[in-house]
N, C-alpha and C. Protein backbone atom coordinates (compact mmCIF):
# COMPACT_ATOMS: atom_id res chain seq x y z
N UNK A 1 0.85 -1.17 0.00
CA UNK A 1 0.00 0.00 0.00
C UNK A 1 0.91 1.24 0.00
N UNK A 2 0.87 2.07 -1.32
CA UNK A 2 2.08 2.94 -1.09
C UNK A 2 1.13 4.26 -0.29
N UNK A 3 2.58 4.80 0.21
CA UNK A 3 2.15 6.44 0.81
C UNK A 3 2.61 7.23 0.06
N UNK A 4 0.99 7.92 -0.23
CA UNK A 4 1.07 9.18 -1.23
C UNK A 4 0.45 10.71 -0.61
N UNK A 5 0.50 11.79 -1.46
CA UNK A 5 -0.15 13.18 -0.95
C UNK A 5 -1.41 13.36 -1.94
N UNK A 6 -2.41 13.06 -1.32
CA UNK A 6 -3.70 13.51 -2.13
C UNK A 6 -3.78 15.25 -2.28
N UNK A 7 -3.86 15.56 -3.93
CA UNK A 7 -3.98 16.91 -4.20
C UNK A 7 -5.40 16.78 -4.34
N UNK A 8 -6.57 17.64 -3.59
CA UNK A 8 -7.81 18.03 -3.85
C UNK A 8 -7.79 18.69 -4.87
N UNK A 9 -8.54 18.65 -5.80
CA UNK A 9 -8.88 20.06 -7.05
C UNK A 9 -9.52 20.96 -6.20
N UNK A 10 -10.30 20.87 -5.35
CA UNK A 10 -11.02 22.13 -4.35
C UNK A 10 -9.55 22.68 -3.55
N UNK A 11 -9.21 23.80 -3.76
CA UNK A 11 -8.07 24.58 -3.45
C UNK A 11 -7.93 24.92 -2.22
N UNK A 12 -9.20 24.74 -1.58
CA UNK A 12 -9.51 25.35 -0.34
C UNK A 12 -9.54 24.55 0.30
N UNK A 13 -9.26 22.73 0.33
CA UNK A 13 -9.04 21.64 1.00
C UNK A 13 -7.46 21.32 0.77
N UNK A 14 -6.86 20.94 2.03
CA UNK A 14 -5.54 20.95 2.14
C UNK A 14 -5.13 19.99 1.72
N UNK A 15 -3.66 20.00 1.09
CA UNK A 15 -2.77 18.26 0.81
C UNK A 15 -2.82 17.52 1.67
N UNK A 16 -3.06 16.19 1.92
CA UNK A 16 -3.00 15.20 2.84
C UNK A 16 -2.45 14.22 2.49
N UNK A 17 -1.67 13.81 3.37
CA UNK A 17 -0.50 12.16 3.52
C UNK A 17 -1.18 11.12 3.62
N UNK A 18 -1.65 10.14 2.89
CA UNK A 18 -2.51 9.53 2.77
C UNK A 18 -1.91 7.82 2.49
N UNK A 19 -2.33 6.62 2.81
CA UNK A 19 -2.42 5.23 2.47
C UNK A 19 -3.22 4.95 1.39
N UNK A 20 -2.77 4.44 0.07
CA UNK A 20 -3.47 4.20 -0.79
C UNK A 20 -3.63 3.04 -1.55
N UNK A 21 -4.34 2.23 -0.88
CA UNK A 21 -4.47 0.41 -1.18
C UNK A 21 -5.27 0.49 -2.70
N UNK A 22 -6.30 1.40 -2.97
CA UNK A 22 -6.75 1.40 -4.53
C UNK A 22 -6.87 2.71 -5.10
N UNK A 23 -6.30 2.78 -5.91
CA UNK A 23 -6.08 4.20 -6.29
C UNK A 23 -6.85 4.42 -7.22
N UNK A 24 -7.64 3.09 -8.01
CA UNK A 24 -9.03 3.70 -9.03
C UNK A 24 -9.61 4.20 -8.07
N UNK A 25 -10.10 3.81 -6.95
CA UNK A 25 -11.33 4.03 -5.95
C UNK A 25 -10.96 5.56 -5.50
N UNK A 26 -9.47 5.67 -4.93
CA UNK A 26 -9.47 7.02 -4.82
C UNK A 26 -9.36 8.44 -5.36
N UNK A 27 -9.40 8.04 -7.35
CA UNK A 27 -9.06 9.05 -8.13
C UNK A 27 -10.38 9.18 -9.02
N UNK A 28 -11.34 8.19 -8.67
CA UNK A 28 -12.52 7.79 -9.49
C UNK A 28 -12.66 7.19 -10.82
N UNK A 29 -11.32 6.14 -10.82
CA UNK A 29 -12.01 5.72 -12.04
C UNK A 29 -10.16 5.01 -12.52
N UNK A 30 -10.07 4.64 -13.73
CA UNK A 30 -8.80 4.02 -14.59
C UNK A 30 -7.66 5.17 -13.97
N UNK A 31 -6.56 4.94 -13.94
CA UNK A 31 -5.47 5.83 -13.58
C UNK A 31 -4.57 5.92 -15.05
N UNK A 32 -4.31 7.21 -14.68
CA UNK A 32 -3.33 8.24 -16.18
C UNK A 32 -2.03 8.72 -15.53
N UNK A 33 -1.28 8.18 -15.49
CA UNK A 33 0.32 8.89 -14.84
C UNK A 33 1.28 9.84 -15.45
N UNK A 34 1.60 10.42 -14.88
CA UNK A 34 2.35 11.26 -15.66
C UNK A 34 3.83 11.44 -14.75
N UNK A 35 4.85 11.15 -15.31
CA UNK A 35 6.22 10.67 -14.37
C UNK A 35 6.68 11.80 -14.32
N UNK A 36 7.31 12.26 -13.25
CA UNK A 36 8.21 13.61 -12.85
C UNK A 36 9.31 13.33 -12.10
N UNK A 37 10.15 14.32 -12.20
CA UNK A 37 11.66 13.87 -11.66
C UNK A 37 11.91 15.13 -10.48
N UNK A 38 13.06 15.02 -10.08
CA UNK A 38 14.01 15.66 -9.61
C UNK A 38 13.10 15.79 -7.96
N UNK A 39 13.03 15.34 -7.18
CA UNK A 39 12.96 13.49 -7.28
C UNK A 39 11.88 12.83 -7.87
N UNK A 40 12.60 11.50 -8.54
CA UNK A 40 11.48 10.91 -9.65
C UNK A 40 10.08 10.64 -8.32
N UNK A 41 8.93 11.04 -9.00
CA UNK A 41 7.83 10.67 -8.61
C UNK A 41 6.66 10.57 -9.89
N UNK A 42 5.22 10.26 -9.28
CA UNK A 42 4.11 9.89 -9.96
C UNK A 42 3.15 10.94 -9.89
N UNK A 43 2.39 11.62 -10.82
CA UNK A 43 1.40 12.29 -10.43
C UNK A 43 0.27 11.62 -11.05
N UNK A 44 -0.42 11.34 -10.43
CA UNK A 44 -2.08 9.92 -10.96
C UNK A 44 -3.13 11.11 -10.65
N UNK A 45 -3.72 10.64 -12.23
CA UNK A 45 -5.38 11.60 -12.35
C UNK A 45 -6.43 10.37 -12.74
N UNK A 46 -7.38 10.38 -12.73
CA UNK A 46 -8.37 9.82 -13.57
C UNK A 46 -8.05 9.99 -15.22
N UNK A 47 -8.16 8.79 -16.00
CA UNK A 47 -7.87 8.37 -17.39
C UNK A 47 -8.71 9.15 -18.12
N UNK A 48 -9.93 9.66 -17.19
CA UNK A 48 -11.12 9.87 -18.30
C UNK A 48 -11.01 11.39 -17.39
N UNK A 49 -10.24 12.01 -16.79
CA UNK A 49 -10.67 13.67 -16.60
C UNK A 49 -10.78 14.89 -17.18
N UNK A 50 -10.09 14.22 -18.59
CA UNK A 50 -10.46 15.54 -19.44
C UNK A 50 -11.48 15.37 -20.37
N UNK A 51 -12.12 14.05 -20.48
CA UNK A 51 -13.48 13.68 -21.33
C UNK A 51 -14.63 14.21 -19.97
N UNK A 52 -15.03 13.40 -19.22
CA UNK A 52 -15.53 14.26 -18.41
C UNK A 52 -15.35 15.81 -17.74
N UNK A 53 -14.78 16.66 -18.33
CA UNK A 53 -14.93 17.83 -18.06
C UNK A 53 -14.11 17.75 -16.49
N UNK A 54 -13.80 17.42 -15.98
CA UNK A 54 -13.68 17.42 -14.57
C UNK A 54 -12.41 18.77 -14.66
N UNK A 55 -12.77 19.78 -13.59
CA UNK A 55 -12.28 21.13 -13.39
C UNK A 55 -10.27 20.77 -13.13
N UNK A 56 -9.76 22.15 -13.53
CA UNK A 56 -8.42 21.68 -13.70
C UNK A 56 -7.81 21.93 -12.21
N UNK A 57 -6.81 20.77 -11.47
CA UNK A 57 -6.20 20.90 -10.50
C UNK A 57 -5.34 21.53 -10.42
N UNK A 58 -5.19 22.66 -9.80
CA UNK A 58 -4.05 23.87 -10.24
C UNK A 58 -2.49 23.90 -9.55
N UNK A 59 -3.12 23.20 -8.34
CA UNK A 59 -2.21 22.80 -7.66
C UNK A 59 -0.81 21.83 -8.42
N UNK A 60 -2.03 20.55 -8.35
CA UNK A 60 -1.12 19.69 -8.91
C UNK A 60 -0.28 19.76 -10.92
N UNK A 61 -0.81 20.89 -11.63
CA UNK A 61 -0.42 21.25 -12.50
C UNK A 61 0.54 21.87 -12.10
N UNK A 62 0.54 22.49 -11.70
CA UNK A 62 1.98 23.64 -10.81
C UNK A 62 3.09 22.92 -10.86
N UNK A 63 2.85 21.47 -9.86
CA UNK A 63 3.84 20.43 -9.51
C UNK A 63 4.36 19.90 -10.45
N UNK A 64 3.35 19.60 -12.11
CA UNK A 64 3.94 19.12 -13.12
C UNK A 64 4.64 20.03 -13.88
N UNK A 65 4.17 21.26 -14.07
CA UNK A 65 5.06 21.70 -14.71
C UNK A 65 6.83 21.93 -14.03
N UNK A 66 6.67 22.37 -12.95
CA UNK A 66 8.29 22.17 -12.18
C UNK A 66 8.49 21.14 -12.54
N UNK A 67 8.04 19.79 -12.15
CA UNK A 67 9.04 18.82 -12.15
C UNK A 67 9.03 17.97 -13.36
N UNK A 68 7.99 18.29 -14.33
CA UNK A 68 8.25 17.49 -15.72
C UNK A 68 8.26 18.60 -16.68
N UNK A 69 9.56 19.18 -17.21
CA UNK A 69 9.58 20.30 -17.99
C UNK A 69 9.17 19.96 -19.01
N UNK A 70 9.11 18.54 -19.83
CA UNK A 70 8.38 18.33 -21.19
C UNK A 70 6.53 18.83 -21.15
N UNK A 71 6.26 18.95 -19.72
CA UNK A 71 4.84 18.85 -19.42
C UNK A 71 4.58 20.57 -19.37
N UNK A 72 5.14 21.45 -19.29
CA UNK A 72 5.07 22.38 -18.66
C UNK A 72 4.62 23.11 -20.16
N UNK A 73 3.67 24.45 -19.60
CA UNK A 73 2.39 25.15 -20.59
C UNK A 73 1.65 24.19 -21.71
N UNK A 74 1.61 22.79 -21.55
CA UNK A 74 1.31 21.95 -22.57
C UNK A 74 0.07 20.90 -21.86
N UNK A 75 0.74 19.94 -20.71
CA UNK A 75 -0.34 19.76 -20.09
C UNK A 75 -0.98 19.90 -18.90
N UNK A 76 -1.98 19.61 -18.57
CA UNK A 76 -2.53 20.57 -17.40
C UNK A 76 -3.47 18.56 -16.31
N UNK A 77 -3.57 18.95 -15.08
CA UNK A 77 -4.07 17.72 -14.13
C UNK A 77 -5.44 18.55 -14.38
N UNK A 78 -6.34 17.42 -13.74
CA UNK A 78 -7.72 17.69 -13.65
C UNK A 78 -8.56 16.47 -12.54
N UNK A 79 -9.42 17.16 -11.63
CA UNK A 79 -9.93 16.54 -10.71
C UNK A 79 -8.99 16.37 -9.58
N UNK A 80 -8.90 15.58 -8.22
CA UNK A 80 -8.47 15.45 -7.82
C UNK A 80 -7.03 14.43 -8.25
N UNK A 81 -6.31 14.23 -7.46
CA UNK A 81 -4.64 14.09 -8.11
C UNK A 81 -3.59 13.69 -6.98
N UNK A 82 -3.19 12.51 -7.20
CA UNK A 82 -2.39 11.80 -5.94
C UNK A 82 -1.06 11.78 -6.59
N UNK A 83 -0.18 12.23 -5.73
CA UNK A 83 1.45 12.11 -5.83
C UNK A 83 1.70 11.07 -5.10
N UNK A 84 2.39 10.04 -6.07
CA UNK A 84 2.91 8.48 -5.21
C UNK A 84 4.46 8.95 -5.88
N UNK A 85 5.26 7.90 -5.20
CA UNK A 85 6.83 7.65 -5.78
C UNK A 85 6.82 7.28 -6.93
N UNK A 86 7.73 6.68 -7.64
CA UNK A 86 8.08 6.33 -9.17
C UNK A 86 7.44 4.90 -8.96
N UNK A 87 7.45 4.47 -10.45
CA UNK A 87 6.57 3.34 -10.17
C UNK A 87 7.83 1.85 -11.22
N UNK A 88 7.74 1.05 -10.20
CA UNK A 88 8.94 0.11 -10.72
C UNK A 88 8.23 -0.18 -11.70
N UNK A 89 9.34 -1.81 -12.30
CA UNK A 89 9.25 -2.41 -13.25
C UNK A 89 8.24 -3.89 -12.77
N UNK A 90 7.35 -3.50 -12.02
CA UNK A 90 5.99 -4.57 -11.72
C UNK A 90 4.77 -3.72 -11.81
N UNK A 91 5.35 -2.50 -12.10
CA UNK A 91 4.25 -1.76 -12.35
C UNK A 91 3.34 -1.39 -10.63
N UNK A 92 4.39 -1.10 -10.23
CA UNK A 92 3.61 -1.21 -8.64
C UNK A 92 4.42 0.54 -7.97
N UNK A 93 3.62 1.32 -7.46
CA UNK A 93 4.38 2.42 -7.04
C UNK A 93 4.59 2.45 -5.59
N UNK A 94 6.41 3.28 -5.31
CA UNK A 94 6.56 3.44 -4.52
C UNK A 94 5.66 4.40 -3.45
N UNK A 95 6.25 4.81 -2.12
CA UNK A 95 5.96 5.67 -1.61
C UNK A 95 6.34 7.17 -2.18
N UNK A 96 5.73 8.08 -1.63
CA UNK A 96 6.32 9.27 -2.25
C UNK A 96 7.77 10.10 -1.58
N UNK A 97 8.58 10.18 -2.67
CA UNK A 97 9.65 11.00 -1.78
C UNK A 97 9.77 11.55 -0.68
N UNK A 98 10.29 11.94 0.63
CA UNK A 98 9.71 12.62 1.24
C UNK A 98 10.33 14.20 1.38
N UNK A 99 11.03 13.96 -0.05
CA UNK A 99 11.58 15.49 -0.27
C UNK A 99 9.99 16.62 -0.61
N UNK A 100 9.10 15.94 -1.37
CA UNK A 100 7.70 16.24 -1.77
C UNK A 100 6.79 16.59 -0.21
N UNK A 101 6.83 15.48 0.50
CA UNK A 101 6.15 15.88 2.02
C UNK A 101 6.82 17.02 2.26
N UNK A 102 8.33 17.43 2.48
CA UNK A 102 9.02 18.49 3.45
C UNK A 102 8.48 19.71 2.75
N UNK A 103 8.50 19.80 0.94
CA UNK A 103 8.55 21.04 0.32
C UNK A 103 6.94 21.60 0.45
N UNK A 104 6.10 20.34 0.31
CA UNK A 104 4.34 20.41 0.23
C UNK A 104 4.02 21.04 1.09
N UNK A 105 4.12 20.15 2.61
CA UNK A 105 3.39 20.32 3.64
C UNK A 105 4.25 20.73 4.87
N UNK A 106 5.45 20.75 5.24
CA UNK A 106 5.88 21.04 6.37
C UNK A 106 7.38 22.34 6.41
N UNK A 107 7.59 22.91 5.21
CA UNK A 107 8.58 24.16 4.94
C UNK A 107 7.91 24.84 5.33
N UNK A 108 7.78 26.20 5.88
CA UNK A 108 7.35 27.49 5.70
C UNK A 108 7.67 28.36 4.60
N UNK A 109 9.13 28.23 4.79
CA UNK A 109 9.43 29.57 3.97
C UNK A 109 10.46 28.79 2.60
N UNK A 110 10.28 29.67 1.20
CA UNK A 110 10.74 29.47 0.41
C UNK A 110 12.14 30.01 -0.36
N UNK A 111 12.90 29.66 -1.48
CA UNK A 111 13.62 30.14 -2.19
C UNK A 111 13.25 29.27 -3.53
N UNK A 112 13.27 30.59 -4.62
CA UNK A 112 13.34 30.01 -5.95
C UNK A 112 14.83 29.46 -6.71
N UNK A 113 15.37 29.27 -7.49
CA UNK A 113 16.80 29.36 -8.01
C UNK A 113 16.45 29.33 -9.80
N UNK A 114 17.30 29.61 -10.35
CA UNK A 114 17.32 29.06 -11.92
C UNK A 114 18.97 28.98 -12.31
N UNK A 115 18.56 28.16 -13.08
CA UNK A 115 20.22 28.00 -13.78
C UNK A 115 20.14 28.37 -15.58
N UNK A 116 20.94 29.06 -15.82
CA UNK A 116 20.93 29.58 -16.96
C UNK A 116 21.68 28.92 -17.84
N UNK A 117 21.72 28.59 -19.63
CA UNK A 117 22.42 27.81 -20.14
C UNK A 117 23.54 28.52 -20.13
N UNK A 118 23.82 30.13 -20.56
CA UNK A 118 25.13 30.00 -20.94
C UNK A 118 26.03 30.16 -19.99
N UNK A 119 25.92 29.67 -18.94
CA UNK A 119 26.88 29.56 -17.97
C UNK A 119 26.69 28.16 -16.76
N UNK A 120 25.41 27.53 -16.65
CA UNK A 120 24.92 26.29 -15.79
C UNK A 120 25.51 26.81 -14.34
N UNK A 121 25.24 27.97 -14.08
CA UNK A 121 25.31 28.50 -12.51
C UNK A 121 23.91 28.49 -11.92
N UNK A 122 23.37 27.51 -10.47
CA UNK A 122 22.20 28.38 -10.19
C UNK A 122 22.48 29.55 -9.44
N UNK A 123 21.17 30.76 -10.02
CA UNK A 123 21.27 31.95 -9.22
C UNK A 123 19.83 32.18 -8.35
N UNK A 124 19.45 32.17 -7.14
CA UNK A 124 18.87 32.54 -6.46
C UNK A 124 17.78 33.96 -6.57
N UNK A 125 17.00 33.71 -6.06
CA UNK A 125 16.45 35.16 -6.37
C UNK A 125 15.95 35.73 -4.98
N UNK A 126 16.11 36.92 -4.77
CA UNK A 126 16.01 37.56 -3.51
C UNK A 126 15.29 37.70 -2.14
N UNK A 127 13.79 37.00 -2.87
CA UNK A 127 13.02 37.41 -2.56
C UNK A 127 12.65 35.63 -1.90
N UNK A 128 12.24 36.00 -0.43
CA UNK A 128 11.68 34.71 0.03
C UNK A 128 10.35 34.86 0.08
N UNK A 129 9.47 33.14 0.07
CA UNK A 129 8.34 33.00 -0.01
C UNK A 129 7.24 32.48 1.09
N UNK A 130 6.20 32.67 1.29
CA UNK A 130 5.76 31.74 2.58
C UNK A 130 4.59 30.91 1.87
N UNK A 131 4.52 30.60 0.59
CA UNK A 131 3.62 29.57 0.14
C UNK A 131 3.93 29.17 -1.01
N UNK A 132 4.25 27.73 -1.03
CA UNK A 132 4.82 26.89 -2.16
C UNK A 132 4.61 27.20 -3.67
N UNK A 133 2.98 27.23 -3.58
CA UNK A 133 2.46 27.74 -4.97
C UNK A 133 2.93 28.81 -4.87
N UNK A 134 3.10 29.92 -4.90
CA UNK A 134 3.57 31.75 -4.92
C UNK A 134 4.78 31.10 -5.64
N UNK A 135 6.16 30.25 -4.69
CA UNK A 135 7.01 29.77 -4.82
C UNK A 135 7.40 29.35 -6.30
N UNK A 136 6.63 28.16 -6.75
CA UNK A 136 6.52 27.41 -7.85
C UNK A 136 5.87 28.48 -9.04
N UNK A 137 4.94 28.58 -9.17
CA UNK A 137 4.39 30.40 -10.33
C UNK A 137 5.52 31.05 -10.48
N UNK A 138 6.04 31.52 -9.10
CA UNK A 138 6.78 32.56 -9.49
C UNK A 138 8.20 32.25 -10.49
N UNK A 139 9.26 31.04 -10.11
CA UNK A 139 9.73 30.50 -10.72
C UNK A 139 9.83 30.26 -12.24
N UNK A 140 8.10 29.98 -12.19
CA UNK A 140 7.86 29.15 -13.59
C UNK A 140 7.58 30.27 -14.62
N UNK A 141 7.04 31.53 -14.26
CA UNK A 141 6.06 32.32 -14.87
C UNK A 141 8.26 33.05 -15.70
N UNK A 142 9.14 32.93 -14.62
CA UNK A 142 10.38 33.66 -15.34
C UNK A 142 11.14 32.81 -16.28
N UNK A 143 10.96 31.84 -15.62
CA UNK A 143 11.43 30.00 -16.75
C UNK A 143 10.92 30.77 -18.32
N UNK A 144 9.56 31.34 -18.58
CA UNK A 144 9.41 31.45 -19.91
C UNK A 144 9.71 32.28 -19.97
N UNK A 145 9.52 33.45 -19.52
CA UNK A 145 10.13 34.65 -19.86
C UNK A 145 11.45 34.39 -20.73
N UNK A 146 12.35 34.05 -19.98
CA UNK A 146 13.83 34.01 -20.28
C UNK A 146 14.30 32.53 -21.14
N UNK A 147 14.64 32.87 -22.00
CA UNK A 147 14.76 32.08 -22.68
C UNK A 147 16.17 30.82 -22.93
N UNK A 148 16.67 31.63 -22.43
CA UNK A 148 18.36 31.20 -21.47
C UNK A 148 18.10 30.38 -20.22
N UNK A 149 16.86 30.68 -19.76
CA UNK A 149 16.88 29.42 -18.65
C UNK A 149 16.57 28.10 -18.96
N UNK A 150 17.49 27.37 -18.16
CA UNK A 150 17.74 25.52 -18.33
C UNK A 150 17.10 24.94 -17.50
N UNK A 151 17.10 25.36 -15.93
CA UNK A 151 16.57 24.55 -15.33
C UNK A 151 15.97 25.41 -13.94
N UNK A 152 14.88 25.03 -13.45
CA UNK A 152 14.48 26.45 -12.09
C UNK A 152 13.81 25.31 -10.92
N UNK A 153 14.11 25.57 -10.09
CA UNK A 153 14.09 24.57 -8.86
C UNK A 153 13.42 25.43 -7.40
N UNK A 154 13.07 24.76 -6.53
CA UNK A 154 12.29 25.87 -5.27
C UNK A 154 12.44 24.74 -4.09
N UNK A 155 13.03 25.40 -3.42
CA UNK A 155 14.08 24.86 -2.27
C UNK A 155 13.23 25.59 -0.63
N UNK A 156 13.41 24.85 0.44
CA UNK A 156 13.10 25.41 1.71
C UNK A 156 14.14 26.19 1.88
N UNK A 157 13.47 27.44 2.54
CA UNK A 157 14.34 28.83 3.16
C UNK A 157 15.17 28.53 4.37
């Protein structure tokens, strides 16, 4: 039974650390994965959430775009949305990092960084954060801007 962080699509219900023995039962329906790194993990939606209309999880889009840059302004989560660990070669998923618990649910305060190609230095940015999402947007929204950036990461303060 792996341990994962259930993302609510209702924004106004908090992430929770959760045991997850069936994960159709808890996502409503076939599971759709989408793999993310740095640390490798799972983000699981319902197979059918963008045929059913089901409203977009903003949260957990946030999370994909940081951590799966092929995913980022392209695709988007919908409905509720469980972060498990990477998922072996039995097709069975781990627990979730617990670099994901520290940054999710128990940091306060933030730092963004980016690393630029023509030099692969990260540089920090000045300004600290006290909520992950602020954190992650803010990051991401300069990732496009700049077109020289390689890689942008968001670290506890």
């Amino acid at each position: 039974m792996p341990r994962g962080i259930l993302i609510p699509v209702d924004n106004s219900k908090p992430l929770e650390v959760c045991e997850f023995a069936d994960l159709e039962e808890a996502i409503g329906g076939s599971i759709e994965r989408f793999a993310i790194n740095r640390p490798d993990a799972s983000l699981i939606q319902s197979e059918s959430a963008m045929y059913l209309e089901l409203p977009t999880n903003r949260r957990a889009t946030v999370i994909l775009w940081m951590h799966a840059t092929s995913h980022r302004g392209r695709s988007a989560t919908a409905g509720d949305v469980v972060l498990l660990g990477r998922q072996t070669e039995e097709m069975r998923f781990e627990d979730v990092p617990e670099w994901y618990v520290k940054i999710l649910l128990e940091a306060e305060h933030f730092k963004v960084h980016k690393q630029r190609l023509d030099d692969m230095l990260w540089r920090e940015h000045s300004h600290i954060f006290d909520d992950w999402i602020q954190a992650y947007a803010t990051i991401l929204l300069e990732a496009q801007k700049d077109a020289l950036t390689h890689n942008v990461r968001v670290v506890p303060a």
